[in-house]
C-alpha atoms as a PDB file:
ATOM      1  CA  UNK A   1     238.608 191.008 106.999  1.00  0.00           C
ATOM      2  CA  UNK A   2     242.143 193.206 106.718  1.00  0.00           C
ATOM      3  CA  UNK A   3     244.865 191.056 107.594  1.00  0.00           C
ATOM      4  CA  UNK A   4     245.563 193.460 110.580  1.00  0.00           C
ATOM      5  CA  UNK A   5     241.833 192.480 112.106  1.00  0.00           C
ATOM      6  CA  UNK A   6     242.311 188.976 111.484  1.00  0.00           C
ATOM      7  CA  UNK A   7     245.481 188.940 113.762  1.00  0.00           C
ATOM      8  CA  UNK A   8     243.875 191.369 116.278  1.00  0.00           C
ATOM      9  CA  UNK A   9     241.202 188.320 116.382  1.00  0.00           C
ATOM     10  CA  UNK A  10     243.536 185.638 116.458  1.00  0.00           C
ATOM     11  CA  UNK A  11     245.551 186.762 119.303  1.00  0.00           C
ATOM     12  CA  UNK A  12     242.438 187.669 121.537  1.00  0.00           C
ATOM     13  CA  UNK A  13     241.039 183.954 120.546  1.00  0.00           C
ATOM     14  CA  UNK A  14     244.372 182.604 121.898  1.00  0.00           C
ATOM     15  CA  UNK A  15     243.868 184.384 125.151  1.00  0.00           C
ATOM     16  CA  UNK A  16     240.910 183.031 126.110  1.00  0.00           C
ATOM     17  CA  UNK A  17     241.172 180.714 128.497  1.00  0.00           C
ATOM     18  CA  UNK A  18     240.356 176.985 127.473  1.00  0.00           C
ATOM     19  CA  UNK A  19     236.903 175.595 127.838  1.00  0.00           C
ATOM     20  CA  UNK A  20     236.169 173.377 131.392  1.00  0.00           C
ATOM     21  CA  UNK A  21     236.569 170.286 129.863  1.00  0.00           C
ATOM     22  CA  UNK A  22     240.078 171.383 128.462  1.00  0.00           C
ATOM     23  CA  UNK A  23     241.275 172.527 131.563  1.00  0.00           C
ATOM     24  CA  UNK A  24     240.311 169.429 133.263  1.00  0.00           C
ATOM     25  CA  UNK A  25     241.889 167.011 130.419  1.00  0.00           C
ATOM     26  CA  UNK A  26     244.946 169.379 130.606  1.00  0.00           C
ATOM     27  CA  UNK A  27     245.012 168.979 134.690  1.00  0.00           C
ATOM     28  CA  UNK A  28     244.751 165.005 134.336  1.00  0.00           C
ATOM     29  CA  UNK A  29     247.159 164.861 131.636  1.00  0.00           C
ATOM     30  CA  UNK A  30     249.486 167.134 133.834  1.00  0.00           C
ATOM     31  CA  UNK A  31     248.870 164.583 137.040  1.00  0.00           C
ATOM     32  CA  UNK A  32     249.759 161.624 134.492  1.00  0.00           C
ATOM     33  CA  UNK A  33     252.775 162.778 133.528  1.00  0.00           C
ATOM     34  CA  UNK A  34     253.356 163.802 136.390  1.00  0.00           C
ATOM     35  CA  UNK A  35     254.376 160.052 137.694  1.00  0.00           C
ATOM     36  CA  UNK A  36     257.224 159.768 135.155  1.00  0.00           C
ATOM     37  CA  UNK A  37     258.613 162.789 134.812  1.00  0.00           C
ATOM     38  CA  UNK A  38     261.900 161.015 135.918  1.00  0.00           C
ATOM     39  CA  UNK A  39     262.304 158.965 133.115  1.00  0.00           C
ATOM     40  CA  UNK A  40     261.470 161.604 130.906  1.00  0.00           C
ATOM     41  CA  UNK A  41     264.458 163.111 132.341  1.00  0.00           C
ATOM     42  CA  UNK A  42     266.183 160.312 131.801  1.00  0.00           C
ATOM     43  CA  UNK A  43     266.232 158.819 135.116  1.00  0.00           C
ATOM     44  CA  UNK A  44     264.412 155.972 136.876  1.00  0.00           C
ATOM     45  CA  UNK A  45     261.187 156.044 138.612  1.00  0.00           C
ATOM     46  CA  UNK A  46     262.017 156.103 142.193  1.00  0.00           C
ATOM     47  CA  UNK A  47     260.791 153.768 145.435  1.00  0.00           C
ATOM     48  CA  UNK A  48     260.877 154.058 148.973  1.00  0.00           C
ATOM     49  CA  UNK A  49     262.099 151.049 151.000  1.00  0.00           C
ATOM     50  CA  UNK A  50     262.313 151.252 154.765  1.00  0.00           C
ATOM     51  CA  UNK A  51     265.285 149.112 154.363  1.00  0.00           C
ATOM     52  CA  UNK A  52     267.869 148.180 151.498  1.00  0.00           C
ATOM     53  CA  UNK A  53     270.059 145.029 150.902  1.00  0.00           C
ATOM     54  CA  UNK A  54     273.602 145.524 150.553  1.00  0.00           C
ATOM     55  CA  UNK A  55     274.624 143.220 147.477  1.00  0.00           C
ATOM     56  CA  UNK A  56     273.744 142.890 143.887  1.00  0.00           C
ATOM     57  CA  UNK A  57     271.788 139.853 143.753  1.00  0.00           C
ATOM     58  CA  UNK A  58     269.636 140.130 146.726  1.00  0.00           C
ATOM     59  CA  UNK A  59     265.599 141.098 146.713  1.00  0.00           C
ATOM     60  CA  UNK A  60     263.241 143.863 148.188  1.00  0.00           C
ATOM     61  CA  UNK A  61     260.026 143.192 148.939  1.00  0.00           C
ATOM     62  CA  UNK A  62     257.373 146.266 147.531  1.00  0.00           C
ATOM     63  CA  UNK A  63     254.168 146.418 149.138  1.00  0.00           C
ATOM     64  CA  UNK A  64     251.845 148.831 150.477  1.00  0.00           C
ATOM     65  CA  UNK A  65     251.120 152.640 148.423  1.00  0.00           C
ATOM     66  CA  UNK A  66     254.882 152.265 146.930  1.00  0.00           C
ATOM     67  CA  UNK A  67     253.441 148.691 145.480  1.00  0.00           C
ATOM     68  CA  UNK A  68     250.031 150.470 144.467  1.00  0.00           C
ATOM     69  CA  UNK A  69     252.251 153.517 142.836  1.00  0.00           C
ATOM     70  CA  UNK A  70     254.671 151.188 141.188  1.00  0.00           C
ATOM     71  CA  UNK A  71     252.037 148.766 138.965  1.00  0.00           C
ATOM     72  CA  UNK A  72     248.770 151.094 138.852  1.00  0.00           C
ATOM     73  CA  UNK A  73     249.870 154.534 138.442  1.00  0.00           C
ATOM     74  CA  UNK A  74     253.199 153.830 136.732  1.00  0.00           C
ATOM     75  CA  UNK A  75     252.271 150.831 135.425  1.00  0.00           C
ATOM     76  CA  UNK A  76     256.203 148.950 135.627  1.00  0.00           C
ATOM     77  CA  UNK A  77     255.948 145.018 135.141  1.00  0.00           C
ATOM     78  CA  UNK A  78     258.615 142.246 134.941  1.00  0.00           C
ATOM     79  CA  UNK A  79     262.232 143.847 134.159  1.00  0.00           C
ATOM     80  CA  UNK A  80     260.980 147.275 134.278  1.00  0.00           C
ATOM     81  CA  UNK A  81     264.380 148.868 135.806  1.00  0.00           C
ATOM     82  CA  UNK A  82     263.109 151.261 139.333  1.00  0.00           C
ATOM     83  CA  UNK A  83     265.387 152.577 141.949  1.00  0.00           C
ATOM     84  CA  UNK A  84     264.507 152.318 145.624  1.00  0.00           C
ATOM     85  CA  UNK A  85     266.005 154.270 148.447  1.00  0.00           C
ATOM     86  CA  UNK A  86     265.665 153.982 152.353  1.00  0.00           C
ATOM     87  CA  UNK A  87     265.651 157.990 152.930  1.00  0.00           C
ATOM     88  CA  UNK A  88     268.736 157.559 154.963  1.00  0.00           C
ATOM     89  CA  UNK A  89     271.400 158.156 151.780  1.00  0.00           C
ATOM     90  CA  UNK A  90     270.814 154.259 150.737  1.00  0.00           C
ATOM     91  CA  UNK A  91     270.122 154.196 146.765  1.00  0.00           C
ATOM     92  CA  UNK A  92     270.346 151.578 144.539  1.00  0.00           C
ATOM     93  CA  UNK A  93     269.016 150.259 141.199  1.00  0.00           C
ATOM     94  CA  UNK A  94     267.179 146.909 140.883  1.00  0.00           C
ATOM     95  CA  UNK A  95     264.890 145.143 138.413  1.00  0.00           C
ATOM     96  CA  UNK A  96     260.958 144.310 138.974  1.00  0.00           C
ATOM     97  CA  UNK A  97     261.139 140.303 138.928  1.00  0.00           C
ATOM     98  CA  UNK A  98     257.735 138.944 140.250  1.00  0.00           C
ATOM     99  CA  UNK A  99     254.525 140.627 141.031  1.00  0.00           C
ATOM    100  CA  UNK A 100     251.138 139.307 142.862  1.00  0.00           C
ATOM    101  CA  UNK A 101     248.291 140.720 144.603  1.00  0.00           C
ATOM    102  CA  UNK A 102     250.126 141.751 147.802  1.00  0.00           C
ATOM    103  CA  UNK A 103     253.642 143.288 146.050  1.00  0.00           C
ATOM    104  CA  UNK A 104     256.367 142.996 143.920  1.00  0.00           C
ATOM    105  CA  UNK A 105     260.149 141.648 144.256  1.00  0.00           C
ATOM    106  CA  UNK A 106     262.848 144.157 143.029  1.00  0.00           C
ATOM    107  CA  UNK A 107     266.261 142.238 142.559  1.00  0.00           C
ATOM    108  CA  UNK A 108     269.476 144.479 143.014  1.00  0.00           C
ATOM    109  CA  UNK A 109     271.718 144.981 139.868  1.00  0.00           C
ATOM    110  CA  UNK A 110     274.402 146.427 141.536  1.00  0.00           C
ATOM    111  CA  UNK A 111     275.778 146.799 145.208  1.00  0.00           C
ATOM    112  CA  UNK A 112     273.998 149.643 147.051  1.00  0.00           C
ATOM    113  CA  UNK A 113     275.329 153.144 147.358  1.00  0.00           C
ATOM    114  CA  UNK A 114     275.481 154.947 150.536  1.00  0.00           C
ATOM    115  CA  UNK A 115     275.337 159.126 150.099  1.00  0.00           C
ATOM    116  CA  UNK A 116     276.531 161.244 152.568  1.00  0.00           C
ATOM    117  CA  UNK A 117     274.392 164.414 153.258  1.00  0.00           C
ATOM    118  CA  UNK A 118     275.857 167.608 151.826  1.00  0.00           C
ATOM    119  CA  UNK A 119     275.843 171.139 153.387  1.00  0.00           C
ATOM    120  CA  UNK A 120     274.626 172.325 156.385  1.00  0.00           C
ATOM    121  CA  UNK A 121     271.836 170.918 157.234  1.00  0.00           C
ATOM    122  CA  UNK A 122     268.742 173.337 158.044  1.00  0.00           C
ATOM    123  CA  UNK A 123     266.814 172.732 161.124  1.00  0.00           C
ATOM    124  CA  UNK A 124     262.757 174.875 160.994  1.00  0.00           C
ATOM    125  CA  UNK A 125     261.384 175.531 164.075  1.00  0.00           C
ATOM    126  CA  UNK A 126     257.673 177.151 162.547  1.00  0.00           C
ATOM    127  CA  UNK A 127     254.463 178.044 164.393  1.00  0.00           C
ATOM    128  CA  UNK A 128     251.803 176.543 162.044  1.00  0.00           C
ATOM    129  CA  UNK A 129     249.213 174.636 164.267  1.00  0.00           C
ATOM    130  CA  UNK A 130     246.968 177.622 163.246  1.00  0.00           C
ATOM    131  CA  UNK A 131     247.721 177.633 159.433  1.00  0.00           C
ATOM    132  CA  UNK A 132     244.446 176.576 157.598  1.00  0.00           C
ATOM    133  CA  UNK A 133     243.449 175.994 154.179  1.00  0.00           C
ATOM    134  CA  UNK A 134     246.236 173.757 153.058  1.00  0.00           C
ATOM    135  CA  UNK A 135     248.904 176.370 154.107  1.00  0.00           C
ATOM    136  CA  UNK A 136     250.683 173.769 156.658  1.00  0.00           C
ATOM    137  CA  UNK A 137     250.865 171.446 153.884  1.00  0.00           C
ATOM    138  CA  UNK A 138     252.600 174.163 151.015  1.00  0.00           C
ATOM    139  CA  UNK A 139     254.979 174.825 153.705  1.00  0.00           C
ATOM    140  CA  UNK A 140     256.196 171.077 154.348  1.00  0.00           C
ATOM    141  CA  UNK A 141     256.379 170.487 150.802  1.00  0.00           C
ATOM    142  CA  UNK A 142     258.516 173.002 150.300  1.00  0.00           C
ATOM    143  CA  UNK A 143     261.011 172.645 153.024  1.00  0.00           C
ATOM    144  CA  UNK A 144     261.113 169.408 151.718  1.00  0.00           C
ATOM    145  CA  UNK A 145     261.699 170.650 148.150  1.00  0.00           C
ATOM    146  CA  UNK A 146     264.055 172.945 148.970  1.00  0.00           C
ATOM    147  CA  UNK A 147     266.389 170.469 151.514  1.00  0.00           C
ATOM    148  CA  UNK A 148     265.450 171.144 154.732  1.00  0.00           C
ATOM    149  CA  UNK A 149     266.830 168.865 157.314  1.00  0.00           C
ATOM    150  CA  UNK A 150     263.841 168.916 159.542  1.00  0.00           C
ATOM    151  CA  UNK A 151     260.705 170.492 160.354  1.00  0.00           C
ATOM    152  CA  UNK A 152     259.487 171.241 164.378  1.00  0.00           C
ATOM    153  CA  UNK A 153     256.177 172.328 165.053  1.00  0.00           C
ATOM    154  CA  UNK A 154     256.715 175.133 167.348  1.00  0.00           C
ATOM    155  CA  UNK A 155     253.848 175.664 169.919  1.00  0.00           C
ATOM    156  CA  UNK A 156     253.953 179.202 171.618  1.00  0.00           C
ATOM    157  CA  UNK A 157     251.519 182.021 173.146  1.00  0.00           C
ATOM    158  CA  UNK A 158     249.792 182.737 169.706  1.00  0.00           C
ATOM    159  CA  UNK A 159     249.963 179.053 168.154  1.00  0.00           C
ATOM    160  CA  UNK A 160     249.483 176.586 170.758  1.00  0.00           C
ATOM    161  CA  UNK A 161     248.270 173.534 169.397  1.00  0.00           C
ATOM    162  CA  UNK A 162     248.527 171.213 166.622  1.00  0.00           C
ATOM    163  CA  UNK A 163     246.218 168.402 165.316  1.00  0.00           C
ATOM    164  CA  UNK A 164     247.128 164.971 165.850  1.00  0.00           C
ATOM    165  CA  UNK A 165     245.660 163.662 162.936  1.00  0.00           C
ATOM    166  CA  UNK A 166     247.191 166.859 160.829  1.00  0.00           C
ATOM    167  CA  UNK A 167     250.723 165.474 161.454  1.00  0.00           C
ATOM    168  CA  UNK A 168     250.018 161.932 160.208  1.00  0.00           C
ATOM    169  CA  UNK A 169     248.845 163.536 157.121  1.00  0.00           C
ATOM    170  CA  UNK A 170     252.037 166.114 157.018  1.00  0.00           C
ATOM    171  CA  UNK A 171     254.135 162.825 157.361  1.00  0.00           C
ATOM    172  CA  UNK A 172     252.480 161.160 153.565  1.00  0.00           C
ATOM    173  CA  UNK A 173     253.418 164.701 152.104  1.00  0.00           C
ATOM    174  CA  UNK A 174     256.795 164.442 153.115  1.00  0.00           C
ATOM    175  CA  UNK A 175     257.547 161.283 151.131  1.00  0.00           C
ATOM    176  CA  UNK A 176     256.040 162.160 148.339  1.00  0.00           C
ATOM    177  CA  UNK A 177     257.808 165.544 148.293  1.00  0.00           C
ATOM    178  CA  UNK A 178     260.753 163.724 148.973  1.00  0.00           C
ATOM    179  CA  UNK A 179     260.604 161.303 145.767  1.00  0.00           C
ATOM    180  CA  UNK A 180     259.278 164.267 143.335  1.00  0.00           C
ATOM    181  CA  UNK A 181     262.492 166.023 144.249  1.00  0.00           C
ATOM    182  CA  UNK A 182     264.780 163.339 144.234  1.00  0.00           C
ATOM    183  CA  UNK A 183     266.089 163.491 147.733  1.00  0.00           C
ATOM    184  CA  UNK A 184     267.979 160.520 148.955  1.00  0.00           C
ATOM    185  CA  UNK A 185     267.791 161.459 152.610  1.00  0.00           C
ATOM    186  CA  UNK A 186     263.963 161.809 153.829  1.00  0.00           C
ATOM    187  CA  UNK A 187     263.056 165.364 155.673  1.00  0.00           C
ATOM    188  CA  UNK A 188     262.071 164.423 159.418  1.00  0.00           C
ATOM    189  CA  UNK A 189     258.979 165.825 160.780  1.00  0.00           C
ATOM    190  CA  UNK A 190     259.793 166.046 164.189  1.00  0.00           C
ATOM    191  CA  UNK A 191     256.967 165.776 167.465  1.00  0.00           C
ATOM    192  CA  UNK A 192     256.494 169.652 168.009  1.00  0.00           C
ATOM    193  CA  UNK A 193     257.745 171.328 170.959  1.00  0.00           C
ATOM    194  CA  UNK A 194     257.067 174.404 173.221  1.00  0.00           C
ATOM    195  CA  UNK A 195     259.029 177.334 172.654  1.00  0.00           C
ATOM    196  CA  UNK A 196     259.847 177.384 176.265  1.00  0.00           C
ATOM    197  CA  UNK A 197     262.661 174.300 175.469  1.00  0.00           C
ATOM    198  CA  UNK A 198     263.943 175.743 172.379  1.00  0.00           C
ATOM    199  CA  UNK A 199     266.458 178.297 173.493  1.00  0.00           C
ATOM    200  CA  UNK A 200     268.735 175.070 174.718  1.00  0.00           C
ATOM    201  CA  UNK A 201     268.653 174.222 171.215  1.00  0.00           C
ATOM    202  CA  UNK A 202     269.713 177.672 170.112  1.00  0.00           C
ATOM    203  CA  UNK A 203     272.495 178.135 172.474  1.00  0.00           C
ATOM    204  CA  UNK A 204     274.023 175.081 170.897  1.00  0.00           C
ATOM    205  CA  UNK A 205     274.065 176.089 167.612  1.00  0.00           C
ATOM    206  CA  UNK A 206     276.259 178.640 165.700  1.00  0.00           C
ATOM    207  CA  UNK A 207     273.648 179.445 163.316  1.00  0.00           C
ATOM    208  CA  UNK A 208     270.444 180.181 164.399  1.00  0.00           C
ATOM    209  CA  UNK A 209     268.353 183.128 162.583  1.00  0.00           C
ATOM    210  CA  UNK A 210     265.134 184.289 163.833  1.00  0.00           C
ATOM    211  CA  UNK A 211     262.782 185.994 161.364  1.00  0.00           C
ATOM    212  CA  UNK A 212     262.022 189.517 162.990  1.00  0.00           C
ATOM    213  CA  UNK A 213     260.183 192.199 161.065  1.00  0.00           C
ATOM    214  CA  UNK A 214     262.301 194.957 163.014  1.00  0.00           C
ATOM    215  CA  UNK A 215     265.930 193.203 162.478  1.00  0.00           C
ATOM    216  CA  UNK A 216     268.266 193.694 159.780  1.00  0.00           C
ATOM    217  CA  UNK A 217     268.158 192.031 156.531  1.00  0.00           C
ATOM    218  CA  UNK A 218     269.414 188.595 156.234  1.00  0.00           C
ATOM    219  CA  UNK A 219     271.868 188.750 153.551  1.00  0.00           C
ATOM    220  CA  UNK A 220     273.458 191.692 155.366  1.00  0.00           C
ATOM    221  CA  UNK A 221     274.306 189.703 158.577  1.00  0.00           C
ATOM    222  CA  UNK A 222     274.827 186.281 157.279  1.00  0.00           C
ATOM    223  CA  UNK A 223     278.601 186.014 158.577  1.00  0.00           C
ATOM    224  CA  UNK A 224     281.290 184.339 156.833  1.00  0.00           C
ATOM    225  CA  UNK A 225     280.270 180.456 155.973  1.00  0.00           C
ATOM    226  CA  UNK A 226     282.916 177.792 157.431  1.00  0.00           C
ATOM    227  CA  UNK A 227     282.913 174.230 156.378  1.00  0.00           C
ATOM    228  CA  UNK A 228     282.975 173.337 159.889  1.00  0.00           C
ATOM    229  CA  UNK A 229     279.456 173.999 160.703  1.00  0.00           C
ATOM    230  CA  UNK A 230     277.101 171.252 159.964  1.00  0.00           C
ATOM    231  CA  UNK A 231     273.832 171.961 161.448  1.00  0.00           C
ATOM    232  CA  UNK A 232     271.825 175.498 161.598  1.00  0.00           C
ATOM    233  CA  UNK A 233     268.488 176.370 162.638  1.00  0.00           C
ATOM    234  CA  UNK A 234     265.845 178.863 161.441  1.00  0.00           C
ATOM    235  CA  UNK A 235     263.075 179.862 163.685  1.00  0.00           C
ATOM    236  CA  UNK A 236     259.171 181.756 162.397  1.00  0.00           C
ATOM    237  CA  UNK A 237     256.738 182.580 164.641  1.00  0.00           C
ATOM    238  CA  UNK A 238     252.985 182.557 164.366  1.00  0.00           C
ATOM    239  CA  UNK A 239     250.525 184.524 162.884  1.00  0.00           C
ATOM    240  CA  UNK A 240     250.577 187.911 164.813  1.00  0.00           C
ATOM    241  CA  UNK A 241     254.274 186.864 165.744  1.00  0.00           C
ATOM    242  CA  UNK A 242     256.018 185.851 169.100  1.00  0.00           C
ATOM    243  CA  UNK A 243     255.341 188.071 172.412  1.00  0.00           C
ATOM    244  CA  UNK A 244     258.102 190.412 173.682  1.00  0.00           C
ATOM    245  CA  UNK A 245     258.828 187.788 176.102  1.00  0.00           C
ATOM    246  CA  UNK A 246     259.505 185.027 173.829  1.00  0.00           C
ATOM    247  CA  UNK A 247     261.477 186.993 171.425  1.00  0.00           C
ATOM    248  CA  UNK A 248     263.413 188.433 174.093  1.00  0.00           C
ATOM    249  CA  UNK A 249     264.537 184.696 175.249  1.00  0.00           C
ATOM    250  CA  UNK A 250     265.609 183.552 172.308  1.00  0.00           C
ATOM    251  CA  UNK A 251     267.778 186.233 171.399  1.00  0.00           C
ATOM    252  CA  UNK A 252     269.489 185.692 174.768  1.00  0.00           C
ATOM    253  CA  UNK A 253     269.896 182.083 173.979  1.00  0.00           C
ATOM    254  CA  UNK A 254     271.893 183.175 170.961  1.00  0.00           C
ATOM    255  CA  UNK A 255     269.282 183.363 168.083  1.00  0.00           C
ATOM    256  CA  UNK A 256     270.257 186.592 165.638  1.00  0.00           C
ATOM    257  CA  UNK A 257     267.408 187.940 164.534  1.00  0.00           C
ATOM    258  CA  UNK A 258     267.029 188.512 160.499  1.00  0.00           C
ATOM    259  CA  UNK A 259     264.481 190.894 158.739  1.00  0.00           C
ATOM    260  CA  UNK A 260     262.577 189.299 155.214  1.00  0.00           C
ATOM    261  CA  UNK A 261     262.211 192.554 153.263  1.00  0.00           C
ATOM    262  CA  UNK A 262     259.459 195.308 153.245  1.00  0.00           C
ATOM    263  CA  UNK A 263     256.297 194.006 153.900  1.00  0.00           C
ATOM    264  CA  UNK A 264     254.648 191.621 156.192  1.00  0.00           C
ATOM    265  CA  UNK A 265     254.946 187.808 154.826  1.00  0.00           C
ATOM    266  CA  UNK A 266     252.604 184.817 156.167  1.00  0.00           C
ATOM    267  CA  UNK A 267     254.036 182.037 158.590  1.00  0.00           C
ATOM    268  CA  UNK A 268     254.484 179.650 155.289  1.00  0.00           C
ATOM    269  CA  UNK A 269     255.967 182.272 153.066  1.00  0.00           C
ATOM    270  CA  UNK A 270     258.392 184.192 155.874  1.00  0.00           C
ATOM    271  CA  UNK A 271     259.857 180.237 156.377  1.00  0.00           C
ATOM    272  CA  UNK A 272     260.210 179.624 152.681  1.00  0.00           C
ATOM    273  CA  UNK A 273     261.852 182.942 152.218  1.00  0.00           C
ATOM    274  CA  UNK A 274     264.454 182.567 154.846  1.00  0.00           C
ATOM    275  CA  UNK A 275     265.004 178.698 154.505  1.00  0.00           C
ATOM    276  CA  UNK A 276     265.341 179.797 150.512  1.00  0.00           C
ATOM    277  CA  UNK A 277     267.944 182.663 151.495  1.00  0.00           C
ATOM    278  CA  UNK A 278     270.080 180.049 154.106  1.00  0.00           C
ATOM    279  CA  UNK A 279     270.134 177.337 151.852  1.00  0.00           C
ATOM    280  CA  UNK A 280     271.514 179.418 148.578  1.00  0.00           C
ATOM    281  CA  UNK A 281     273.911 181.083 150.619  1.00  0.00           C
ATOM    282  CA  UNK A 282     275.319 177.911 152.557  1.00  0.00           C
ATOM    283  CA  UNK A 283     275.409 176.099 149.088  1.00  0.00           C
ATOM    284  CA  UNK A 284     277.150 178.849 147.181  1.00  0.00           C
ATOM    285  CA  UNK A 285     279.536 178.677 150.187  1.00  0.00           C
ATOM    286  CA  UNK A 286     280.127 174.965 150.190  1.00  0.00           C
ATOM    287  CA  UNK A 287     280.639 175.653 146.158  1.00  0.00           C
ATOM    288  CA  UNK A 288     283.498 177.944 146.452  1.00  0.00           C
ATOM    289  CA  UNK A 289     285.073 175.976 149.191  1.00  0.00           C
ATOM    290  CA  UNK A 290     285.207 172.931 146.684  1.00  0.00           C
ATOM    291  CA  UNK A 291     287.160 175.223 143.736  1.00  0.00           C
ATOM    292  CA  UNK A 292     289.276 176.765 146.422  1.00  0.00           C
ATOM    293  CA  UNK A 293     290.779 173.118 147.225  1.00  0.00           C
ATOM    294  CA  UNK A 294     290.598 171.903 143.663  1.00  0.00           C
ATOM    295  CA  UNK A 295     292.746 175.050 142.567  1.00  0.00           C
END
């Protein structure tokens, strides 16, 4: 075969897509790896504790799925060096010293830290009750991902319910979106609300953007960022958006309504877009306010 076939071949072989029992090892490998991609990185594999001791020396007490997570999927032992955090800035490094049936004992190796939150923080009011096939759960992740202070189920006209039993589940997605990503401060998932009580909330904020496909874009009415601010909100109605009516309230409570681009986006990707959009341009903000005092 002429050298030129023989690469023509070659290329389309490499192409192909891998047989179903590669693509499954691949996908279990993947999840494996998955676990301690930290300390790949060079960091440490990372625990949630409800509560943290103070002072090197003292002992937390693993149990539960961060105890299960800890021996069986990651599979630390005695010494292995973790660090646990309480999802309210608490972080701290500690050694695995004993472990039963029920848990393990982490002892501190240094004094705990305490880290402030930085930025504005970024407040999602989202009508999702309705989202279905796993949607709801892409879009927590995210905002989680991406830094999001909170998340509020927003019940309105078009959207208004939300499974019980969905939230619970919402709430195990949070912390585990919240350890992949390193956050030291957990994302709230807060009880949702009707729309009816959100303009109070708006009127009290400086910053509150409402996705609207008829409104200008958002980078050309974000207004000047001050360091002062430390809270904003960002609000996304439901599939076949809010009514007139609601709409028209919230912009009277103060809400400035922001346009997404061209075409029509989903509840989960219009909230990732503009919570994407609001959290580069606060950030970049906060950045250049740092050089400006350290020149």
């Amino acid at each position: 075969m002429p050298p030129a076939a023989t690469f023509s071949s070659f290329s389309a072989l490499m192409r192909r897509p891998p047989p179903p029992a590669r693509r499954l090892l691949v996908a279990a490998a993947r999840a494996h790896s998955t676990a301690g991609a930290s300390r790949a990185r060079g960091g440490l594999p990372r625990f949630h504790s409800p509560s943290l001791p103070s002072s090197k020396g003292e002992v937390v007490r693993i149990q539960g799925d961060e105890f299960w997570h800890m021996t069986r999927v990651l599979r630390l032992g005695i010494n292995d060096r973790v660090e646990l955090f309480d999802g309210a800035g608490g972080l701290v490094e500690g050694s695995i010293q004993k472990v039963d049936k029920n848990g393990s004992d982490v002892e501190l190796v240094e004094n705990a830290r305490l880290i402030a939150p930085q930025g504005i923080q970024w407040h999602v009011f989202a009508a999702f009750g309705t989202l279905k096939g796993g949607r709801a759960d892409w879009l927590i992740e995210k905002c989680t991902e991406l830094g999001a202070s909170s998340v509020t189920p927003l019940l309105t006209e078009r959207c208004h319910t939300i499974a019980e039993n969905r939230v619970d589940r919402l709430q195990r997605l949070v912390l585990a979106a919240v350890k992949q990503c390193q956050r030291v401060h957990d994302m709230s998932l807060k009880p949702p609300i009707q729309i009816h009580d959100l303009p109070l909330a708006v009127s009290q904020s400086k910053l509150a953007f409402l996705a609207s496909a008829e409104a200008p874009p958002v980078l050309s009415v974000l207004p000047k960022c001050s360091s002062e601010e430390e809270s904003g909100l960002l609000i996304i109605g439901p599939e076949g958006d809010f009514t007139e009516e609601e709409v028209k309230v919230l912009k009277a409570a103060g809400a400035v309504p922001v346009g997404l681009g061209p075409c029509r986006l989903r509840v989960e990707t219009a909230t990732i877009s503009l919570l994407s959009a609001l959290m580069l341009w606060s950030d970049a903000a906060r950045h250049q306010e740092a050089q400006r005092q350290r020149g």
